[in-house]
Protein backbone atom coordinates (compact mmCIF):
# COMPACT_ATOMS: atom_id res chain seq x y z
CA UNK A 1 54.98 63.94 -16.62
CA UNK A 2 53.74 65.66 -13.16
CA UNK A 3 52.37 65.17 -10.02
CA UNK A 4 51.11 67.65 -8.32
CA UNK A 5 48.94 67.94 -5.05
CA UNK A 6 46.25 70.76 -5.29
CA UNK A 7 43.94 71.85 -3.53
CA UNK A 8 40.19 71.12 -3.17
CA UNK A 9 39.44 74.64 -3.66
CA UNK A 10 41.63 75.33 -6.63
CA UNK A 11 40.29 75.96 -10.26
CA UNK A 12 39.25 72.72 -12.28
CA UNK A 13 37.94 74.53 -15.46
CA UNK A 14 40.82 73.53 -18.24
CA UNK A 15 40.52 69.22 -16.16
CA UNK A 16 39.87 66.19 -16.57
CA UNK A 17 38.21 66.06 -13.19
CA UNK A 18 37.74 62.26 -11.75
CA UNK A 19 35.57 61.99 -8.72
CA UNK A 20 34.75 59.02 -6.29
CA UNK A 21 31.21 58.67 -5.83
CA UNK A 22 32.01 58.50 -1.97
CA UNK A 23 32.86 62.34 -1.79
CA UNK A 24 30.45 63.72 -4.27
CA UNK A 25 28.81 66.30 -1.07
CA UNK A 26 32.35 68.26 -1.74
CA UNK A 27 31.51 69.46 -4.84
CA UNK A 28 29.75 72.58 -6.69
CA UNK A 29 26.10 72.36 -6.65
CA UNK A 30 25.81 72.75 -10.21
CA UNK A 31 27.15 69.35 -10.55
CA UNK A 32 25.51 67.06 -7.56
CA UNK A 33 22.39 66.22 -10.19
CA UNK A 34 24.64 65.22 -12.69
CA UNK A 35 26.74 63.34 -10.22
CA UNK A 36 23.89 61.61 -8.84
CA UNK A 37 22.88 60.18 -12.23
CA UNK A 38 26.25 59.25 -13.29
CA UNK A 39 26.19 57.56 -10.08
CA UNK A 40 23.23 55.20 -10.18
CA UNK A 41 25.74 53.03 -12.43
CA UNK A 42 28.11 50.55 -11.46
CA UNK A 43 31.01 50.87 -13.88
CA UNK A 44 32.97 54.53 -14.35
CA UNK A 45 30.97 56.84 -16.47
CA UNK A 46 32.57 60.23 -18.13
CA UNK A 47 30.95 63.22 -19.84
CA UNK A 48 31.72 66.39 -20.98
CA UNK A 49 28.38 67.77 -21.21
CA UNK A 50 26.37 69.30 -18.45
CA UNK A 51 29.63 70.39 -16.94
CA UNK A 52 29.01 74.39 -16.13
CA UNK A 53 32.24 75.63 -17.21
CA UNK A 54 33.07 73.45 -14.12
CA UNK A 55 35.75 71.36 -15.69
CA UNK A 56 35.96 69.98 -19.15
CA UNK A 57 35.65 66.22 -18.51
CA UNK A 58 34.47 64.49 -15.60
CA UNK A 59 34.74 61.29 -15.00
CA UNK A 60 33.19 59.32 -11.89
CA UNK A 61 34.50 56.10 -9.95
CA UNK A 62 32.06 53.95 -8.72
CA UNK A 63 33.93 52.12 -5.73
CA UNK A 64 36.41 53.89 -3.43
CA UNK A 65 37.29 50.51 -1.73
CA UNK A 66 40.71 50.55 -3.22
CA UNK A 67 42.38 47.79 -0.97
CA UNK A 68 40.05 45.30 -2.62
CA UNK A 69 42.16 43.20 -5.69
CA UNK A 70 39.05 42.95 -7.63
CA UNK A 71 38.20 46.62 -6.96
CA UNK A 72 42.16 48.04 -8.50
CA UNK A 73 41.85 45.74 -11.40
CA UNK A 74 38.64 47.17 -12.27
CA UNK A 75 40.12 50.65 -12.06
CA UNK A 76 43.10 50.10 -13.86
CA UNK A 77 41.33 48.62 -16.62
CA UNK A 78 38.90 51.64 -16.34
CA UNK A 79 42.34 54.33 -16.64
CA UNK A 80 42.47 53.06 -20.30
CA UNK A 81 38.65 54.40 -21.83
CA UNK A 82 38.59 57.01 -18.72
CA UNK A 83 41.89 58.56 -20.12
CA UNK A 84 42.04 58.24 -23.66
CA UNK A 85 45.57 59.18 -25.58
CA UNK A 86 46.57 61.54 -26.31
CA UNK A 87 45.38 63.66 -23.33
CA UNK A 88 44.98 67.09 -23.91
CA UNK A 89 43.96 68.57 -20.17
CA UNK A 90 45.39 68.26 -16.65
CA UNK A 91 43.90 64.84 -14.99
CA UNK A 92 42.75 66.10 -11.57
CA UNK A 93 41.96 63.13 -9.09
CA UNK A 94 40.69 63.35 -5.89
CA UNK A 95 41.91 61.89 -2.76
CA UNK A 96 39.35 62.61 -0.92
CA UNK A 97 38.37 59.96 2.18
CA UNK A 98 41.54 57.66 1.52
CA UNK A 99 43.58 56.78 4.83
CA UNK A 100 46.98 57.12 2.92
CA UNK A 101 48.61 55.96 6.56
CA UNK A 102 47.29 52.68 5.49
CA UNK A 103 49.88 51.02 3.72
CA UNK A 104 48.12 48.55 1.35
CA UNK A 105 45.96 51.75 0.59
CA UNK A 106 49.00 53.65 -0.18
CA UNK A 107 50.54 51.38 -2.60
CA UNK A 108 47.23 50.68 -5.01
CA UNK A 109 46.61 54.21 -5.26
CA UNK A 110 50.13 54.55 -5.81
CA UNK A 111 49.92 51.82 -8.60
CA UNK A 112 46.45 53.47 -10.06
CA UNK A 113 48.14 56.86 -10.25
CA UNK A 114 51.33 55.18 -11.97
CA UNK A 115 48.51 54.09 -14.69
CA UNK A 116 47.27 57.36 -15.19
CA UNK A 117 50.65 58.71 -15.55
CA UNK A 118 51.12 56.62 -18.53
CA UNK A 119 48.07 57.57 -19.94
CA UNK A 120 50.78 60.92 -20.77
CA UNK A 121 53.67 58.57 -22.51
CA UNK A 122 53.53 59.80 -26.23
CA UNK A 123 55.91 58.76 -28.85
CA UNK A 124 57.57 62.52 -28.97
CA UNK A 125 59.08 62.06 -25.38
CA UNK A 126 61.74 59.59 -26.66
CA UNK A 127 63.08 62.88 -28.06
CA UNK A 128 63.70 61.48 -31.45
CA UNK A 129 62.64 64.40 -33.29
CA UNK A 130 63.15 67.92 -31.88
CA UNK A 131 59.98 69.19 -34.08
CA UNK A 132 57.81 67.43 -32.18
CA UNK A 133 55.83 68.80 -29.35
CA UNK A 134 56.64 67.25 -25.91
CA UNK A 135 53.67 66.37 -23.84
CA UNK A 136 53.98 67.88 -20.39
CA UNK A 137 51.25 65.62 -18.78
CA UNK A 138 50.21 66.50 -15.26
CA UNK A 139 48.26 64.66 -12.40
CA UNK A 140 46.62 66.96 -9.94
CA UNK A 141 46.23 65.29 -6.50
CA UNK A 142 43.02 66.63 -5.39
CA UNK A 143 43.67 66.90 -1.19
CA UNK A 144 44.92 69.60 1.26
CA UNK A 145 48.44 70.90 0.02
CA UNK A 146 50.14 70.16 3.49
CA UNK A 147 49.06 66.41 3.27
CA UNK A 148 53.21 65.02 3.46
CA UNK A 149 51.59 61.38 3.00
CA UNK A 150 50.15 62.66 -0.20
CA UNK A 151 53.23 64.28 -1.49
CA UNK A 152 55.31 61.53 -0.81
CA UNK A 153 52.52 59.43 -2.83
CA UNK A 154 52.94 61.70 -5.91
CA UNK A 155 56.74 61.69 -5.53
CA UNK A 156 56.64 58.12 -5.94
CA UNK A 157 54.15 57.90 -8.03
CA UNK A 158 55.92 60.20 -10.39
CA UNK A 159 59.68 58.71 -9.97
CA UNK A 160 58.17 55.77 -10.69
CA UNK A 161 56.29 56.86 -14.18
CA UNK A 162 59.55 58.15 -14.94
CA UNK A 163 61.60 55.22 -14.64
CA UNK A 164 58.98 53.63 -17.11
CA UNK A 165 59.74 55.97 -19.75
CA UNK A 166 63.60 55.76 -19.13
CA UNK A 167 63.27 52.23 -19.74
CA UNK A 168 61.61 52.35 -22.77
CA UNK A 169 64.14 55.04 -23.60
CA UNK A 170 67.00 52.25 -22.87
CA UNK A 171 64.90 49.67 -25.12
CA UNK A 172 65.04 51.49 -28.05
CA UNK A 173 68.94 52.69 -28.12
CA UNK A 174 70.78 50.52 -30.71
CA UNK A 175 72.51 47.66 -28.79
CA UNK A 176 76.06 49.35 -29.38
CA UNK A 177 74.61 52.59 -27.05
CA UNK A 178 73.10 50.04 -24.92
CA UNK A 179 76.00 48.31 -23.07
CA UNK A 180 75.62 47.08 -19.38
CA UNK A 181 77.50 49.84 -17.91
CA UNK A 182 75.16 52.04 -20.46
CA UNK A 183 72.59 50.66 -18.26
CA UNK A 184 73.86 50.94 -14.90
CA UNK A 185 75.12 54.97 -16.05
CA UNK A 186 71.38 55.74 -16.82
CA UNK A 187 69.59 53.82 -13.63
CA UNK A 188 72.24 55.57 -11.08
CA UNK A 189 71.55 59.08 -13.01
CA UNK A 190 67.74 58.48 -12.58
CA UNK A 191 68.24 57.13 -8.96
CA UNK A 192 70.24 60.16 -7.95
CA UNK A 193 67.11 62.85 -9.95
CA UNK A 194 64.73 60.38 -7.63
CA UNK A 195 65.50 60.21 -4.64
CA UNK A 196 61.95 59.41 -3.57
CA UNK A 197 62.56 56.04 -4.69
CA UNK A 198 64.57 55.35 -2.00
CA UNK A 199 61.48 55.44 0.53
């Protein structure tokens, strides 16, 4: 699992591209009329029809006020239908007209980007069986590539994500493999692979 800051300009063709309906001016033409009907709901919509050759989902959020409690839970609940398992694209989100300086702002995106990093766990990355395809998930960070508040955001966000799946890792050894110092091994390896963490 990835995170990866892109840019606005980049191409969005093989994505599952999620939008804000706050920043919808940004994008191609060829999608504002679809974008303006998707927006005259109140809960997320997706398609993948109409789409141009644009992207190959798009999904849009219909509240950017992120800070709000009500507002997250909403969107977290949303990450579940919006990015059904397995996924088989790139999920490109856009940061477009968040104030990541804001700390409460930074930590619910940073908690709604953890969700749709997990959207990626699949069986097959326990690495039980070596036949089985990996999935490489990635999260594209729609904003300007020299944003260092949004790096540090993915960094996090993606430490994070894979601390979850180390965890799960640790829940499933057999208890023998699974001794305190086991545990304490494993975290420190992770902690010294994330330094991020330590921000």
């Amino acid at each position: 699992m990835k995170c990866i800051l892109v840019s606005p300009d980049a191409a969005f063709n093989n994505t599952h591209l999620i939008l804000w309906d706050t920043s919808l001016s940004r994008w191609p033409n060829a999608l504002q009329s679809l974008l303006e009907e998707m927006s005259a709901h109140d809960e997320p919509q997706t398609t993948t029809f109409g789409l141009q050759g644009i992207c190959e989902r798009l999904s849009l959020l219909p509240s950017a006020e992120i800070a709000q409690p009500a507002v997250l839970r909403q969107l977290l609940s949303a990450a579940e239908t919006l990015v059904p398992s397995p996924v088989l694209q790139p999920v490109a989100l856009d940061l477009a007209g968040f104030n990541l300086a804001d700390e409460t702002t930074f930590v619910r995106l940073r908690t709604l980007l953890i969700a749709f990093l997990n959207r990626f766990y699949q069986l097959p990355q326990l690495g039980y069986r070596e036949d089985e395809l990996q999935s490489n998930g990635e999260l594209w960070l729609i904003t300007e590539p020299n944003n260092a508040l949004a790096r540090r955001l993915a960094s996090q966000a993606e430490a994070i994500a894979q601390g979850m799946l180390l965890s799960r890792q640790l829940a499933d050894l057999p208890a023998l493999d699974c001794r305190p110092q086991d545990v304490a091994l494993q975290a420190e390896t992770w902690a010294h692979q994330h330094p991020q963490t330590q921000w």
